[in-house]
C-alpha atoms as a PDB file:
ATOM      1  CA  UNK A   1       0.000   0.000   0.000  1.00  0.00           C
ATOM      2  CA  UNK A   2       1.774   3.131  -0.974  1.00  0.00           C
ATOM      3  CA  UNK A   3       1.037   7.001   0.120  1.00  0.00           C
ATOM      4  CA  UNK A   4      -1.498   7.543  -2.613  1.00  0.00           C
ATOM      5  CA  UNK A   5      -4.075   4.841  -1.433  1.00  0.00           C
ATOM      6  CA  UNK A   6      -4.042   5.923   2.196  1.00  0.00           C
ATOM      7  CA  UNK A   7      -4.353   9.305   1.839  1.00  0.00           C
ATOM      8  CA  UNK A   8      -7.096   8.320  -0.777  1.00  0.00           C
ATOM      9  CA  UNK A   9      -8.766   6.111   1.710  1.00  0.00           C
ATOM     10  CA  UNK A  10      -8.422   9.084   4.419  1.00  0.00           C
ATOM     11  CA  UNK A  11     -10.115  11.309   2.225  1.00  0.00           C
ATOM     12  CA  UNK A  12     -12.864   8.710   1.890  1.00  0.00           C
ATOM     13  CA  UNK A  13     -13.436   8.698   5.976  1.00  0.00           C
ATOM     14  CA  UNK A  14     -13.152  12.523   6.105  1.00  0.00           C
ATOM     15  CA  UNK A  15     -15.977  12.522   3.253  1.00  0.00           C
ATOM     16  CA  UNK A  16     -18.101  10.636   4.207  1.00  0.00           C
ATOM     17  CA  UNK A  17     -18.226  11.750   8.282  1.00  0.00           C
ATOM     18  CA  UNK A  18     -19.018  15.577   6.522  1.00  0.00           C
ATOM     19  CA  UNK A  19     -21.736  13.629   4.398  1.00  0.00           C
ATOM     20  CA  UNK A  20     -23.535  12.162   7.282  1.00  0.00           C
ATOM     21  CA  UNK A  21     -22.894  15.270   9.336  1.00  0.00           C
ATOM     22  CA  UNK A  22     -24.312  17.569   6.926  1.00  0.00           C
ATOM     23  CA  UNK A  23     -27.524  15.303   6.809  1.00  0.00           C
ATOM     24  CA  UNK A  24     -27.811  14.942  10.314  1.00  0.00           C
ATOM     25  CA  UNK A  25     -27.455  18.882  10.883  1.00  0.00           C
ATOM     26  CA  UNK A  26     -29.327  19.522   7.825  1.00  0.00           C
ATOM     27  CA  UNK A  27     -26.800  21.122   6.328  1.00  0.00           C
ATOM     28  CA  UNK A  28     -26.751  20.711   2.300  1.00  0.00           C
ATOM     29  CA  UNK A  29     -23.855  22.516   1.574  1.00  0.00           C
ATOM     30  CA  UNK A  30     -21.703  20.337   3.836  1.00  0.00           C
ATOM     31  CA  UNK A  31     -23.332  17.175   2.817  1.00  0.00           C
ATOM     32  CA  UNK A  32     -22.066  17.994  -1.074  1.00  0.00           C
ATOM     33  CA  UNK A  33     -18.457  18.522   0.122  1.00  0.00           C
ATOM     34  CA  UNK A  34     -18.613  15.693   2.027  1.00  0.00           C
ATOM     35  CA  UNK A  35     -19.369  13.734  -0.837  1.00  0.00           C
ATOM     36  CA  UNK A  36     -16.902  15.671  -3.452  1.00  0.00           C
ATOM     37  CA  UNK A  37     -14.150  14.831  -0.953  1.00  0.00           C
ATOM     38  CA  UNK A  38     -15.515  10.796  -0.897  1.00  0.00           C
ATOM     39  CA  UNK A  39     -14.961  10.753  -4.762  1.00  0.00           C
ATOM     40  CA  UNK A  40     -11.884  12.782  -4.831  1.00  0.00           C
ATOM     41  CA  UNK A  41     -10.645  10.065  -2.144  1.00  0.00           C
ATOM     42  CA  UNK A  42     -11.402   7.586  -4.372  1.00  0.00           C
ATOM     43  CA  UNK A  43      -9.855   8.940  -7.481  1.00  0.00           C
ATOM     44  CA  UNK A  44      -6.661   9.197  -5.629  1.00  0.00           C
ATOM     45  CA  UNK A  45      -7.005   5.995  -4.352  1.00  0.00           C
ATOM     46  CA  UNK A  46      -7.424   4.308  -7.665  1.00  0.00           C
ATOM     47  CA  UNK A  47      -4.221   6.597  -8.703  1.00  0.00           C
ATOM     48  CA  UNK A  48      -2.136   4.530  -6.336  1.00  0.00           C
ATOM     49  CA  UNK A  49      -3.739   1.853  -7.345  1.00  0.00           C
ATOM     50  CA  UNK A  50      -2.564   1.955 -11.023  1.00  0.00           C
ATOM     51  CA  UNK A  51       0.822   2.974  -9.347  1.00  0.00           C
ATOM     52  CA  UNK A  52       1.050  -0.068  -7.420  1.00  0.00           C
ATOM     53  CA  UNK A  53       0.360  -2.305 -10.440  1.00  0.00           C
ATOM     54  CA  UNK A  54       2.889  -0.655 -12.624  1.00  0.00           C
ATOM     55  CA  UNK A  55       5.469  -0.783 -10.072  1.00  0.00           C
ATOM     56  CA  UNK A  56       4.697  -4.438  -9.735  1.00  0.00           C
ATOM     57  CA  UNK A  57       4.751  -5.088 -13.460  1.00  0.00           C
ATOM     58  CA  UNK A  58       1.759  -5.786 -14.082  1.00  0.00           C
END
């Protein structure tokens, strides 16, 4: 697991706990930026991902 997929999987956890805050609160505008930063987590996540393979050789 390299940098890249934990920070990606960080980003996940800090997304969604503004997502469920936001609904609880009923706060809209942090419920969306919760779930931006979920998919920006995963985008980085799938980055390190695709570097893990490579450096593999696969």
């Amino acid at each position: 697991m390299n940098k890249d997929q934990v920070k990606g999987n960080l980003k996940q956890a800090e997304g969604t706990i503004k997502e469920v805050t936001g609904k609880v609160i009923g706060n809209k505008n942090l419920e969306e930026k919760g779930k931006l930063e979920k998919h920006i987590g995963k985008v980085q996540e799938s980055y390190g991902d695709v570097k893990d393979d490579i450096k593999k050789g696969i």
